[in-house]
N, C-alpha and C. Protein backbone atom coordinates (compact mmCIF):
# COMPACT_ATOMS: atom_id res chain seq x y z
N UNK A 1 16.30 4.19 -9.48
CA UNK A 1 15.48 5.26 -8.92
C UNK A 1 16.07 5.75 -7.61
N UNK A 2 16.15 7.32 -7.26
CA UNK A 2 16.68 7.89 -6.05
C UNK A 2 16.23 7.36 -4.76
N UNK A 3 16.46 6.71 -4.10
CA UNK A 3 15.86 5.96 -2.40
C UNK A 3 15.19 7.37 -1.92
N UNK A 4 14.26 6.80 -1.13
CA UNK A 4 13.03 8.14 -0.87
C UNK A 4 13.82 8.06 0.56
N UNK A 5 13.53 9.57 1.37
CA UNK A 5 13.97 8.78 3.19
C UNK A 5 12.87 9.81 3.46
N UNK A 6 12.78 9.89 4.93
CA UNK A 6 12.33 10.78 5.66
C UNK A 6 12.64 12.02 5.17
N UNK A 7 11.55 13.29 5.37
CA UNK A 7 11.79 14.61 5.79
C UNK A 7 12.95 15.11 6.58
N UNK A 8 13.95 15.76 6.55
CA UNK A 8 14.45 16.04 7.91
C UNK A 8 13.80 17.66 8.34
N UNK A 9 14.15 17.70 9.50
CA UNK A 9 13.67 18.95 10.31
C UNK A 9 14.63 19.67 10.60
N UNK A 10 14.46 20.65 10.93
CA UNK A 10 15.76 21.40 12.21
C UNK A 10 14.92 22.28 13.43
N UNK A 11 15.48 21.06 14.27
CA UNK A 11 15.37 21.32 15.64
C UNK A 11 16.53 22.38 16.45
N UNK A 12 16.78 22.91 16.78
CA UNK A 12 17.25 24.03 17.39
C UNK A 12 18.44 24.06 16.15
N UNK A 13 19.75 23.30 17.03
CA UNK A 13 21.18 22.90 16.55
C UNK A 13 21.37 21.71 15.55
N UNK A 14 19.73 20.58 15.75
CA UNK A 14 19.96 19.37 15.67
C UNK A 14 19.05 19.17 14.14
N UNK A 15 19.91 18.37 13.28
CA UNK A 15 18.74 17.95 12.30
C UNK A 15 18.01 16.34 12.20
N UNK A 16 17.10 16.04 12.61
CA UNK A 16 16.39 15.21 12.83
C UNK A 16 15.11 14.19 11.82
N UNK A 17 14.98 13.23 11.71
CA UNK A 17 14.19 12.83 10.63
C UNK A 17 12.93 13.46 10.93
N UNK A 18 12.24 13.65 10.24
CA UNK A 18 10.76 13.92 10.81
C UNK A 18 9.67 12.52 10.24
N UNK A 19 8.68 12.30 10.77
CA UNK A 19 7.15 11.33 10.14
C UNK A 19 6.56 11.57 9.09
N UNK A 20 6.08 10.81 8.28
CA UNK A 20 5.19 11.04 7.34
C UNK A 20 4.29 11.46 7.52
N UNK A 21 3.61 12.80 8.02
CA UNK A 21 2.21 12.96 8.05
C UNK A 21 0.93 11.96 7.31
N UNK A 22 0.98 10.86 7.77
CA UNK A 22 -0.15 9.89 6.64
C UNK A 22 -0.06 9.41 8.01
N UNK A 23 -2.02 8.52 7.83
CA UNK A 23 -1.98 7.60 8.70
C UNK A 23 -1.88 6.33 7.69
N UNK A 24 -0.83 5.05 8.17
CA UNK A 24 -1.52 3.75 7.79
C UNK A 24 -2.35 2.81 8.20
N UNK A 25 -3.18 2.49 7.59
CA UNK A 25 -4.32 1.84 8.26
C UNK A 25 -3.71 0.18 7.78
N UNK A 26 -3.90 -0.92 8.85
CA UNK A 26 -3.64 -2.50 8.81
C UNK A 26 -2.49 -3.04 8.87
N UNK A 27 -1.49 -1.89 9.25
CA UNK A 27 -0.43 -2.69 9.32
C UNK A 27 0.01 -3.33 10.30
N UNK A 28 0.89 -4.24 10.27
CA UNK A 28 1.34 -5.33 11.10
C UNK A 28 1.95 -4.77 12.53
N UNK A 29 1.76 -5.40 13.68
CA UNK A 29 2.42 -4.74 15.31
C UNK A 29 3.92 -4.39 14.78
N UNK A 30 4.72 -5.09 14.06
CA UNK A 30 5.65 -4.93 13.94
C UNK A 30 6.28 -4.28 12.67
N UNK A 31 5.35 -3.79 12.15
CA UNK A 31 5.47 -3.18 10.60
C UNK A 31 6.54 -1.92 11.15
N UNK A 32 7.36 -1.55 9.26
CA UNK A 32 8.21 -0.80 9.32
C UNK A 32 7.58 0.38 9.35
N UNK A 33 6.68 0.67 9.35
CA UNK A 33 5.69 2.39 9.11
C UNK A 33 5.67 2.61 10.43
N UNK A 34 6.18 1.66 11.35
CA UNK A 34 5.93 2.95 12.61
C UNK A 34 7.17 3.43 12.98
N UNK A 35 8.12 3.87 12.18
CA UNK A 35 9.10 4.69 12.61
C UNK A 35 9.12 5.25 11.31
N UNK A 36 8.29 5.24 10.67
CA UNK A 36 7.82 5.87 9.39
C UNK A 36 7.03 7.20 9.19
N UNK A 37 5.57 6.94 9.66
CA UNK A 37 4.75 7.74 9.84
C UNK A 37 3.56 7.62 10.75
N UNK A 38 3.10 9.12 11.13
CA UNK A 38 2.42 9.69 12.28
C UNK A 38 1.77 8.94 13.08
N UNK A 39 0.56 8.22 12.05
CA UNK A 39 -0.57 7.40 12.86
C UNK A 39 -0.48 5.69 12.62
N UNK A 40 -0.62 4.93 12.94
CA UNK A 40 -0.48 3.90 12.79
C UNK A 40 -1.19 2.88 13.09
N UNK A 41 -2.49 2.04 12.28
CA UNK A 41 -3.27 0.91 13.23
C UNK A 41 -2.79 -0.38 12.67
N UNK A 42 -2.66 -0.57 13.91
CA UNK A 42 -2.30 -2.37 13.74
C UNK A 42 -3.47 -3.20 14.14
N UNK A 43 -3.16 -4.80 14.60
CA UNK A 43 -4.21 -5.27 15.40
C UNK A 43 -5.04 -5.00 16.36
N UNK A 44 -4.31 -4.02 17.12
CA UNK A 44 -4.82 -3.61 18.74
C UNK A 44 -4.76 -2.14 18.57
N UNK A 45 -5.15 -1.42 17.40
CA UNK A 45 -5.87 -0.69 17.16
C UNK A 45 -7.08 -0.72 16.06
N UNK A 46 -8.61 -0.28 16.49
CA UNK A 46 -9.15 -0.78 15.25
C UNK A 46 -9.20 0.51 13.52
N UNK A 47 -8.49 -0.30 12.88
CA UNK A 47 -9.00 0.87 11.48
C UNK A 47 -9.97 1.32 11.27
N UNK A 48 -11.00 0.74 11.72
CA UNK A 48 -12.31 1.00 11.67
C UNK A 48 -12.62 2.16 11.75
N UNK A 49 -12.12 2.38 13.17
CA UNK A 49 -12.36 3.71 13.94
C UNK A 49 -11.75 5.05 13.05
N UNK A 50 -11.24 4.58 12.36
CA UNK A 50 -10.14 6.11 11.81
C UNK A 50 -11.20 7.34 11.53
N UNK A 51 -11.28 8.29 12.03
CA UNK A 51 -12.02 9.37 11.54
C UNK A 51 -11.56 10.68 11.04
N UNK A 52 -9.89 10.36 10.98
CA UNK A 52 -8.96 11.59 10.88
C UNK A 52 -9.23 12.36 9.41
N UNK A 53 -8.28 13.05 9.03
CA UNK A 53 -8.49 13.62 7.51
C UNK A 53 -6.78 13.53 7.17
N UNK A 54 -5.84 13.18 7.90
CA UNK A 54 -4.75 12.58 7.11
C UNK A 54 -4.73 11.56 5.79
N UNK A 55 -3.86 12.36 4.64
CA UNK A 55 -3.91 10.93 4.01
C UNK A 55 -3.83 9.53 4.40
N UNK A 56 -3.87 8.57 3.74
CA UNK A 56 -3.97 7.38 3.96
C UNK A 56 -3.45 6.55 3.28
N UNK A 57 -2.06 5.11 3.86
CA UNK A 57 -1.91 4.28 3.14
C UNK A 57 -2.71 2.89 3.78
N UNK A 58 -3.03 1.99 2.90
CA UNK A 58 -4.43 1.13 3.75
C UNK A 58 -3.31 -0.29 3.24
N UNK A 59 -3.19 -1.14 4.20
CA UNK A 59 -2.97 -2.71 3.79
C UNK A 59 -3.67 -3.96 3.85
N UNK A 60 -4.91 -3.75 3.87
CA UNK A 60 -5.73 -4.87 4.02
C UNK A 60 -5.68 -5.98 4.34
N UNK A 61 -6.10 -6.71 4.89
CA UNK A 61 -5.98 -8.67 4.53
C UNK A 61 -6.31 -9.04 3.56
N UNK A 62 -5.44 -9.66 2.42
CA UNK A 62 -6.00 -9.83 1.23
C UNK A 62 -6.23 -11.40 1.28
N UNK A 63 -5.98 -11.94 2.22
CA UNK A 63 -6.06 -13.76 1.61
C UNK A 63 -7.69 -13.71 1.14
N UNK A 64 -8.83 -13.09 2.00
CA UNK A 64 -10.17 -13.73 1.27
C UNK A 64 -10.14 -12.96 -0.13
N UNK A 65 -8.98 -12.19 -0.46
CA UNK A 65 -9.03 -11.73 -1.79
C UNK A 65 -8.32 -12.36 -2.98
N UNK A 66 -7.44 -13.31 -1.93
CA UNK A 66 -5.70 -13.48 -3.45
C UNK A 66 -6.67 -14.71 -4.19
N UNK A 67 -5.27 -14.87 -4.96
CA UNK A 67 -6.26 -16.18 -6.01
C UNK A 67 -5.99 -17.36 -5.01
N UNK A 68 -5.33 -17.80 -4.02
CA UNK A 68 -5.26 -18.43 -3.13
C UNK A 68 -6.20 -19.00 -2.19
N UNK A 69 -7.13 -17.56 -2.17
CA UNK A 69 -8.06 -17.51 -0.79
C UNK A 69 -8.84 -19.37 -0.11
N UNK A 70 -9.05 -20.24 -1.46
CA UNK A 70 -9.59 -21.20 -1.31
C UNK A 70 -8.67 -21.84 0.11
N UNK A 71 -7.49 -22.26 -0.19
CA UNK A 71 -6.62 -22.37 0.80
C UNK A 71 -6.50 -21.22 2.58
N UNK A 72 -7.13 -20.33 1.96
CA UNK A 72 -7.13 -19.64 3.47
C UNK A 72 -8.40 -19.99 4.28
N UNK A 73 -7.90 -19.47 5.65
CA UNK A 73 -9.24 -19.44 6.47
C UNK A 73 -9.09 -18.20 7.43
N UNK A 74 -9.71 -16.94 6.24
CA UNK A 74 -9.72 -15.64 7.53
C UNK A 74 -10.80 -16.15 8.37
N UNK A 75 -10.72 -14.99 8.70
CA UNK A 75 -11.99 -14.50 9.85
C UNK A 75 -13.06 -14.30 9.18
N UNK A 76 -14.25 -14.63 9.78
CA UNK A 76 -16.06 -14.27 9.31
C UNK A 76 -16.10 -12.78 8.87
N UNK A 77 -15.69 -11.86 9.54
CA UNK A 77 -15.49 -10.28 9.14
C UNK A 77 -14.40 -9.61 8.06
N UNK A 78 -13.44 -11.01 7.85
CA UNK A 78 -11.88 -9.97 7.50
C UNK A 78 -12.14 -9.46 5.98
N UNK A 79 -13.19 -10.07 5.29
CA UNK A 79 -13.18 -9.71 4.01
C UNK A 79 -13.58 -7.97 4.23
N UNK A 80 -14.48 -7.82 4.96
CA UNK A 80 -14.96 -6.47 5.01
C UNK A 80 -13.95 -5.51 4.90
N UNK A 81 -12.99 -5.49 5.68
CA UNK A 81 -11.62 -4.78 5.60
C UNK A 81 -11.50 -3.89 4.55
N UNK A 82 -10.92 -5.02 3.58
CA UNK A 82 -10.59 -4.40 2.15
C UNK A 82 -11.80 -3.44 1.85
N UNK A 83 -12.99 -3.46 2.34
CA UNK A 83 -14.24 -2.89 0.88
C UNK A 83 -13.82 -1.40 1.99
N UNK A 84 -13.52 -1.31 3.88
CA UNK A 84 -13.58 -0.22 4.07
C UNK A 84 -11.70 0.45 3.80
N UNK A 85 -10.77 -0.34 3.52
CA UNK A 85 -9.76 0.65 3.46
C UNK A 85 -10.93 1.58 1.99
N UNK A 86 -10.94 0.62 0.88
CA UNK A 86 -11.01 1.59 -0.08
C UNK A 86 -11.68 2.73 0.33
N UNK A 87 -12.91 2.68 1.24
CA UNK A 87 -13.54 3.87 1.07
C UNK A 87 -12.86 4.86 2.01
N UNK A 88 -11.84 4.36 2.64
CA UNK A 88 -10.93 5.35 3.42
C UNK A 88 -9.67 6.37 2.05
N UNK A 89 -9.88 5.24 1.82
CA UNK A 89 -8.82 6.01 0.67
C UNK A 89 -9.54 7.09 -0.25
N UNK A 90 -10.61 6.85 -0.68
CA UNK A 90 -11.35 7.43 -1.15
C UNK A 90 -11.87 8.70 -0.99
N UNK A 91 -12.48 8.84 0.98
CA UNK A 91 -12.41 9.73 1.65
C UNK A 91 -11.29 10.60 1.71
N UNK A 92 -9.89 10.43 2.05
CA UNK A 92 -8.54 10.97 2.77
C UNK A 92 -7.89 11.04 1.39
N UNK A 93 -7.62 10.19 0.31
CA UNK A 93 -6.68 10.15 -0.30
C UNK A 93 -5.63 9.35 0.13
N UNK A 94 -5.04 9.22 -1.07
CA UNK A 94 -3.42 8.20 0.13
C UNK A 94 -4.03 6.35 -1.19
N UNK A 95 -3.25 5.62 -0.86
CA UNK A 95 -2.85 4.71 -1.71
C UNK A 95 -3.71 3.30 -0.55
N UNK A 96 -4.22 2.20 -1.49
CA UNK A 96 -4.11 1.17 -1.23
C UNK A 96 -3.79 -0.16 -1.85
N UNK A 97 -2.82 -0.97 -0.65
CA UNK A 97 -2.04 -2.06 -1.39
C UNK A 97 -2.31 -4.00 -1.37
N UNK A 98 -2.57 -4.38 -2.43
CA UNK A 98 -3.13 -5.63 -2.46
C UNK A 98 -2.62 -6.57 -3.77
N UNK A 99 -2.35 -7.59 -3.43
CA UNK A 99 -1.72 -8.89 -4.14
C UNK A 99 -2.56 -8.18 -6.18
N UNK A 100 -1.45 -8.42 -6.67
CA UNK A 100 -2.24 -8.47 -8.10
C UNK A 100 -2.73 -9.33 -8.40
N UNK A 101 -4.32 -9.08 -9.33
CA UNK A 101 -5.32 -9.89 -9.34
C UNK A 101 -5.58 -10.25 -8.65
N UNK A 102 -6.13 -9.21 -7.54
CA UNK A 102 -6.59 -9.51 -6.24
C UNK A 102 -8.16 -9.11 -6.87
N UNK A 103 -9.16 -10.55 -5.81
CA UNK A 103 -10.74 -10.03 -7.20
C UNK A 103 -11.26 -8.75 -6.37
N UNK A 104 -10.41 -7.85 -5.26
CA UNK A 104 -10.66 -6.67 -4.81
C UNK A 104 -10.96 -5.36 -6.42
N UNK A 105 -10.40 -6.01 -7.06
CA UNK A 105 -10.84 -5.45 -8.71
C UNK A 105 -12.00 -5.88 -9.43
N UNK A 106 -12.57 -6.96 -8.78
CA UNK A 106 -13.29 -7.59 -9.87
C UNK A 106 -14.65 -6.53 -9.57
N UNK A 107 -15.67 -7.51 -10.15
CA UNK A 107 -17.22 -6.58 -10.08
C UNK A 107 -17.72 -6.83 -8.65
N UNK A 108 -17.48 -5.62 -7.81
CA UNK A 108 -17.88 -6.25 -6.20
C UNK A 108 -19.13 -5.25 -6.06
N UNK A 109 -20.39 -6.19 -5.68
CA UNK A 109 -21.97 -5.23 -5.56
C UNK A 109 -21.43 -4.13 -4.88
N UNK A 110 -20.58 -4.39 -3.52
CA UNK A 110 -20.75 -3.16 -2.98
C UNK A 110 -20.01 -2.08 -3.19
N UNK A 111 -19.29 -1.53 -4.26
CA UNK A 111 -19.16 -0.64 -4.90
C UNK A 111 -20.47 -0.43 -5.81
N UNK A 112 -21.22 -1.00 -6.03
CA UNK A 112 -22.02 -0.30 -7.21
C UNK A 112 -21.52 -0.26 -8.88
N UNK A 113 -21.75 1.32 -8.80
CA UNK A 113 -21.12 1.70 -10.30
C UNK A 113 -20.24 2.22 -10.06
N UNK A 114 -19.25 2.01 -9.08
CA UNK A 114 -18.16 2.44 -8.29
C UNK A 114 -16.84 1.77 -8.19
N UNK A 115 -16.49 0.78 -9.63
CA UNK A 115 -15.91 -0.40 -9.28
C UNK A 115 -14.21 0.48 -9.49
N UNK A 116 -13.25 -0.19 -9.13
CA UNK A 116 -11.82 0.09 -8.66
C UNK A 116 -11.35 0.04 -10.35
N UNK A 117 -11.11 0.98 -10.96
CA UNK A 117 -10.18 0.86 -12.27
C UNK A 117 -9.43 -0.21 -12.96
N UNK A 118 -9.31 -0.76 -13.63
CA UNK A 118 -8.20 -1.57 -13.98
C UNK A 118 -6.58 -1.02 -14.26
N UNK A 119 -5.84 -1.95 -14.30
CA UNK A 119 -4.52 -1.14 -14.48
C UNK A 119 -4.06 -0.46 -15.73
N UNK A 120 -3.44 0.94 -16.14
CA UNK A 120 -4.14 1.39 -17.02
C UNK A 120 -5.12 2.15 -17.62
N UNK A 121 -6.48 2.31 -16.82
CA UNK A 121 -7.58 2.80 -17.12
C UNK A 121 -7.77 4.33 -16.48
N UNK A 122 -8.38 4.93 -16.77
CA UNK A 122 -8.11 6.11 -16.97
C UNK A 122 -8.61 6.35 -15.48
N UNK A 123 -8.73 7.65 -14.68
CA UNK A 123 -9.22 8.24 -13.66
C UNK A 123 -10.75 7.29 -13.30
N UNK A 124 -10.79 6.74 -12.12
CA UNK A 124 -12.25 6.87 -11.71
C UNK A 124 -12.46 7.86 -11.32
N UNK A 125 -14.07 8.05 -10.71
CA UNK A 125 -15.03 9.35 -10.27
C UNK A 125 -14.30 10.17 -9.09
N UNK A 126 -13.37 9.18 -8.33
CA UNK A 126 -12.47 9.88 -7.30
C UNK A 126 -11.17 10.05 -7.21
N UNK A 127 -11.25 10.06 -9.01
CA UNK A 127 -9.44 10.91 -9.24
C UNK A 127 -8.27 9.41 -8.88
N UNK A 128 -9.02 8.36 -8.97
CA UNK A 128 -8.31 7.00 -8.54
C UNK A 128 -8.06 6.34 -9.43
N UNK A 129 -6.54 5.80 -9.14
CA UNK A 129 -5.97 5.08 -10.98
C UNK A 129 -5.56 4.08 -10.01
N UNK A 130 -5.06 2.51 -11.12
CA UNK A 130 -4.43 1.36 -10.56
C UNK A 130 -3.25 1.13 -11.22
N UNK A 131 -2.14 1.14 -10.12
CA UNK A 131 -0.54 0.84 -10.67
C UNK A 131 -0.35 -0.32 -10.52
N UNK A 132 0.64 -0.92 -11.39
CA UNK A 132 0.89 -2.62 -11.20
C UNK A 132 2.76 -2.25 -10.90
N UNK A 133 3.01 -2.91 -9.65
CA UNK A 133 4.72 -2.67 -9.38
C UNK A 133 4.61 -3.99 -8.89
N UNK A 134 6.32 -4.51 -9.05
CA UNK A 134 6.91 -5.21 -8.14
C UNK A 134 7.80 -5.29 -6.64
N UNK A 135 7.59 -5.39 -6.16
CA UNK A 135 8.46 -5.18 -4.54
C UNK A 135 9.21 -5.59 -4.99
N UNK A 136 9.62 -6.59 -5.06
CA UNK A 136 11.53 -7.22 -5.77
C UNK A 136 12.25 -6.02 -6.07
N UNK A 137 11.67 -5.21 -6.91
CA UNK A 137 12.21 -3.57 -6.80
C UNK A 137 12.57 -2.83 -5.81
N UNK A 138 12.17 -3.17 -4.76
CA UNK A 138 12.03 -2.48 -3.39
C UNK A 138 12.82 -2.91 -2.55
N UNK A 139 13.44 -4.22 -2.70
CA UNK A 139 14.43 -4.89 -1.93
C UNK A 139 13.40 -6.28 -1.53
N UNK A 140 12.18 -6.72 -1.36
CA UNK A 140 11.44 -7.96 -1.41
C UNK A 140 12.41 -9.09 -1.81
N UNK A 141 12.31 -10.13 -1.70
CA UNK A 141 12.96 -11.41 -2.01
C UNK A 141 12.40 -11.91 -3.16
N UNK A 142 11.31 -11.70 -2.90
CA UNK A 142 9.96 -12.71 -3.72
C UNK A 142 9.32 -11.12 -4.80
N UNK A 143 9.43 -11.71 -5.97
CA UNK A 143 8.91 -10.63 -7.00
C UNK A 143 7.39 -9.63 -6.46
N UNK A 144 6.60 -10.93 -5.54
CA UNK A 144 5.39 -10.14 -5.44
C UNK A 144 5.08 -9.11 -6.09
N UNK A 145 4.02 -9.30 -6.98
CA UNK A 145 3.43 -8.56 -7.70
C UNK A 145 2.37 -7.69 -6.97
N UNK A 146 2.25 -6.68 -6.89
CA UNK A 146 1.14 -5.94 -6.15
C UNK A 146 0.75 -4.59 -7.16
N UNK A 147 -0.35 -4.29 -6.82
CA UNK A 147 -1.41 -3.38 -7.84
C UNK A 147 -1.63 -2.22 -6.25
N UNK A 148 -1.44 -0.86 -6.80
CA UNK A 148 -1.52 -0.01 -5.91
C UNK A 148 -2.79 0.91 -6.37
N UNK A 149 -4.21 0.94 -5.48
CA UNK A 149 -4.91 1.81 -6.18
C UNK A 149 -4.24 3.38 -5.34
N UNK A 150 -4.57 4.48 -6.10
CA UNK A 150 -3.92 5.71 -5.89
C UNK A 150 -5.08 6.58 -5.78
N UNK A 151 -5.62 7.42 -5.24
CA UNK A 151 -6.29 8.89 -5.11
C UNK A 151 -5.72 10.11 -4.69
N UNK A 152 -6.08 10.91 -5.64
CA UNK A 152 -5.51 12.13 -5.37
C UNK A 152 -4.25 13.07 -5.65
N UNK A 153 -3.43 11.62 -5.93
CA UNK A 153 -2.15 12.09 -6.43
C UNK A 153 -1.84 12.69 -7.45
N UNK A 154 -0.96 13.88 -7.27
CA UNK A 154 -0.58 14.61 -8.35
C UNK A 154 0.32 13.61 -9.73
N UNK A 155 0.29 13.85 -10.69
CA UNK A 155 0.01 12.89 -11.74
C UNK A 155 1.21 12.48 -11.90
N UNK A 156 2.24 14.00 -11.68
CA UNK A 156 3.80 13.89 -11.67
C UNK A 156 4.34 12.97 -10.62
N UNK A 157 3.66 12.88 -9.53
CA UNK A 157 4.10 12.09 -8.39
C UNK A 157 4.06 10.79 -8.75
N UNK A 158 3.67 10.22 -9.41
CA UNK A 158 3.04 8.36 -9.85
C UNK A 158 4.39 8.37 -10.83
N UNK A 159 4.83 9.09 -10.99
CA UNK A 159 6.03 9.17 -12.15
C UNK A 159 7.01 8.21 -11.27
N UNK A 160 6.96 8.44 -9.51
CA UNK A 160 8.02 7.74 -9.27
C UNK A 160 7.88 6.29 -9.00
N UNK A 161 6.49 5.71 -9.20
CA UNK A 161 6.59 4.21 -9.16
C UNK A 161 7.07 3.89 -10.37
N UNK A 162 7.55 2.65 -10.20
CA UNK A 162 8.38 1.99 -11.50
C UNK A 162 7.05 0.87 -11.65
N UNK A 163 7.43 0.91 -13.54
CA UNK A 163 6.06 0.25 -14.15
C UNK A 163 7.12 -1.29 -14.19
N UNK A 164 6.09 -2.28 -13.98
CA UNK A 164 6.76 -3.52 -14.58
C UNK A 164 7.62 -3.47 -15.70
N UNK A 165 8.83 -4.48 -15.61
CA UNK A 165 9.84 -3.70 -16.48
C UNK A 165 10.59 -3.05 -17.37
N UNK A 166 10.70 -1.68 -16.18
CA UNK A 166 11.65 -1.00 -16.15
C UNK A 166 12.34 -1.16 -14.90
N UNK A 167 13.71 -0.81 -15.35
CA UNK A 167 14.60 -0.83 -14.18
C UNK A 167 14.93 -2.19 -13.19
N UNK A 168 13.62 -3.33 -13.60
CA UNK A 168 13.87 -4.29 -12.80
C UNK A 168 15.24 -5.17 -12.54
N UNK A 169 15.00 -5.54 -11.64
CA UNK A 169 15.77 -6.30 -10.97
C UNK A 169 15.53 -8.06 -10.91
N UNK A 170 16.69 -8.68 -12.31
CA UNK A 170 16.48 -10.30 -12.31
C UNK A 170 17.32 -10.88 -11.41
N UNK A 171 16.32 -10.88 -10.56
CA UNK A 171 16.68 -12.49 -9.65
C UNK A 171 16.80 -13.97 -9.95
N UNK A 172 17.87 -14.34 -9.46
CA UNK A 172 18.35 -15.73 -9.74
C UNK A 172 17.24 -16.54 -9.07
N UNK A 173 16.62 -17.83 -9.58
CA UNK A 173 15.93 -18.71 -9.65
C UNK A 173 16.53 -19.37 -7.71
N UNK A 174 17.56 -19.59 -7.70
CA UNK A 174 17.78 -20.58 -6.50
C UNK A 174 17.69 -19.16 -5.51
N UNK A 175 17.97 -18.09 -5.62
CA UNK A 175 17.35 -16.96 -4.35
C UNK A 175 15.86 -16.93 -4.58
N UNK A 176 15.24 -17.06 -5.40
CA UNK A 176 13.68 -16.80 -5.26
C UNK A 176 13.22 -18.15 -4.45
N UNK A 177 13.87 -18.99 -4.74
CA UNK A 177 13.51 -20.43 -4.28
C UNK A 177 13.71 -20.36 -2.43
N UNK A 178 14.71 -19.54 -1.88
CA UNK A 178 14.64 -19.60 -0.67
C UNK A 178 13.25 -18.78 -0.08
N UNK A 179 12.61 -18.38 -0.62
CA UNK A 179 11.57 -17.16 0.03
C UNK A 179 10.56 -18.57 0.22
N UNK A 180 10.35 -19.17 -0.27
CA UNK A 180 9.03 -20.26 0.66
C UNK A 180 9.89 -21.22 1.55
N UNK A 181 10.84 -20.76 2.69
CA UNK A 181 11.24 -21.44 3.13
C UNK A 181 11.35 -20.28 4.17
N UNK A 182 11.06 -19.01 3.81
CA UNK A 182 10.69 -18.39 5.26
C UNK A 182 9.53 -17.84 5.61
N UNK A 183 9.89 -17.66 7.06
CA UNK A 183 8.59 -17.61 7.87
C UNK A 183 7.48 -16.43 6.94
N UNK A 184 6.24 -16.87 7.24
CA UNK A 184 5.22 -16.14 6.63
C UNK A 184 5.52 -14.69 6.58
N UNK A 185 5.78 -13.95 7.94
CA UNK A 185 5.83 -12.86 8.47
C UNK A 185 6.88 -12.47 7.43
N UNK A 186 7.73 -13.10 7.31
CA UNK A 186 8.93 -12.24 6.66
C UNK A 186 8.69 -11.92 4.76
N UNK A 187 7.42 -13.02 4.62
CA UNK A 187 7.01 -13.22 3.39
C UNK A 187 6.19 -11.93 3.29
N UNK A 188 5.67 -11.54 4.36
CA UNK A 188 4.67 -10.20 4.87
C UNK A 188 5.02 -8.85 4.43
N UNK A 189 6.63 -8.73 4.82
CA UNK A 189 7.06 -7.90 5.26
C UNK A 189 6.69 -6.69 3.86
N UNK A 190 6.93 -5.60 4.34
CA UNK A 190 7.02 -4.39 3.18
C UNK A 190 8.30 -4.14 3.42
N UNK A 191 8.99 -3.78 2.59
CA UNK A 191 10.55 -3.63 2.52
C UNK A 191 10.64 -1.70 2.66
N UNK A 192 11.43 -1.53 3.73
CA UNK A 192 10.91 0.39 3.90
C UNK A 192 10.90 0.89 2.64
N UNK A 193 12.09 0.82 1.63
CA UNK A 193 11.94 1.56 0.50
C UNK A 193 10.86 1.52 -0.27
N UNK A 194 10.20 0.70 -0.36
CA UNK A 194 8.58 0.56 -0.63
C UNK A 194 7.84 1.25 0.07
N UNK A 195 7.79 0.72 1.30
CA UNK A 195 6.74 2.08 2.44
C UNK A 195 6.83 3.29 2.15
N UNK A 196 8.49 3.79 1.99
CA UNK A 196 8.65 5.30 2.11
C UNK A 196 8.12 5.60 0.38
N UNK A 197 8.02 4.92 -0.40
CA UNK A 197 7.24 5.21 -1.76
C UNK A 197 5.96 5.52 -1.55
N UNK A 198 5.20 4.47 -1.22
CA UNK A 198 3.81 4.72 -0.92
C UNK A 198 3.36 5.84 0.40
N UNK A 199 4.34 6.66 1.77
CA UNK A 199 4.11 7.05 2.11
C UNK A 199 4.70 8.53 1.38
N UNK A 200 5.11 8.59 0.70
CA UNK A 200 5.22 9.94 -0.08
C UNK A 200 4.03 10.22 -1.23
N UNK A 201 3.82 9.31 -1.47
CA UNK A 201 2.99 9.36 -2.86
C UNK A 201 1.57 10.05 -1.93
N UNK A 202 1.50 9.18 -0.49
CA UNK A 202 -0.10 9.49 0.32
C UNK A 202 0.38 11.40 0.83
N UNK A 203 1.06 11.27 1.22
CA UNK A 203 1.89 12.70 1.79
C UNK A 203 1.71 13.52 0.76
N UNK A 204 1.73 13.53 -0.77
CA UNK A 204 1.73 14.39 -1.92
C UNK A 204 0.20 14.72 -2.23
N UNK A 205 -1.02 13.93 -1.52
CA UNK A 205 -2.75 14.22 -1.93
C UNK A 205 -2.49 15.84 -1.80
N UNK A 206 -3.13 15.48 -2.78
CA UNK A 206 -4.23 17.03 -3.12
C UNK A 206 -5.53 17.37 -2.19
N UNK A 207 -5.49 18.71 -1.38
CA UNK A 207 -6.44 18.28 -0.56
C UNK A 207 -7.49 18.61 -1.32
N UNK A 208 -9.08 17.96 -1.13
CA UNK A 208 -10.12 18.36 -1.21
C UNK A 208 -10.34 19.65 -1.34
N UNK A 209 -10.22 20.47 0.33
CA UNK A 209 -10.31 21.23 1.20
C UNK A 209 -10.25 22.87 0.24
């Protein structure tokens, strides 16, 4: 698949990358989206607050979500997160990203009759479908499986995520084996060619408006 990059601009003489017009909401102080695109909340900004009308890519804390979670210990609040990216996404448009078979799918009350698609399943009520990709595709170490819910996107645009395989990329057993031997953070990481996927796909919403 063609590597996505930045926009460029032209500034007087000079041609220059330009930002993704998207805000991302949860990403890390040190995440690659901030030389990515426009708006950016990390820790020491709250997502909460977002009131903009930029699309939106959302990264949640998924541990009180993965099949793991038993082993974690978020925070008393962090589950909430996830229930408000979705409704940010929902609002703005723009993509959100979470571990596959994350039970952020399962039957959660507070959606209602509002529950998140399965992968596959046709449009929910807000034009929102669920993609299943691998980052290993993206340059990731570790296959990580992740499920992208989508709103808004033009239909042709989803054309450019790659479905589980195709095109993949088999990794040798003793390189996958080094990825639990590094630091969490790096286990964290979004690999840009991934970002700049999901920040084009949020950049392509259809507005409401």
């Amino acid at each position: 698949m063609k590597q996505l990059s930045s926009p460029l601009v032209i500034d007087g003489d000079t041609v220059k990358k330009r930002l993704f017009d998207v805000a991302v909401l949860y990403c890390t102080p040190s995440s690659v989206y901030k030389k990515l695109a426009s708006d950016c909340y990390d820790e020491y900004r709250d997502a909460r607050m977002y009131r903009g009308y930029l699309p939106v890519v959302a990264h949640p804390p998924c541990r009180s979500w993965a099949r793991l979670r038993h082993l974690a210990k978020p925070l008393p609040w962090e589950r909430e997160l996830a229930l408000h990216a979705v409704s940010q996404v929902r609002r703005c448009g723009g993509v959100l990203e979470h571990p596959a078979s994350s039970l952020l799918w399962d039957n959660i009350p507070e959606f209602g009759s509002y529950q998140l698609p399965p992968v596959g399943a046709s449009a929910d009520e807000f034009g929102g479908v669920t993609l299943s990709v691998y980052q290993s595709d993206f340059g990731h170490p570790a296959p990580k499986h992740t499920w992208l819910y989508v709103v808004g996107v033009r239909p042709g645009e989803l054309c450019k995520v790659r479905r589980p395989g195709e095109l993949c990329k088999v990794r040798r057993a003793g390189e996958l084996c080094k990825v639990s031997n590094q630091p969490s953070a790096r286990r964290m990481d979004t690999p840009e060619p991934f970002a700049k996927l999901l920040l084009s796909l949020a950049e392509s919403v259809v507005s409401n408006g």
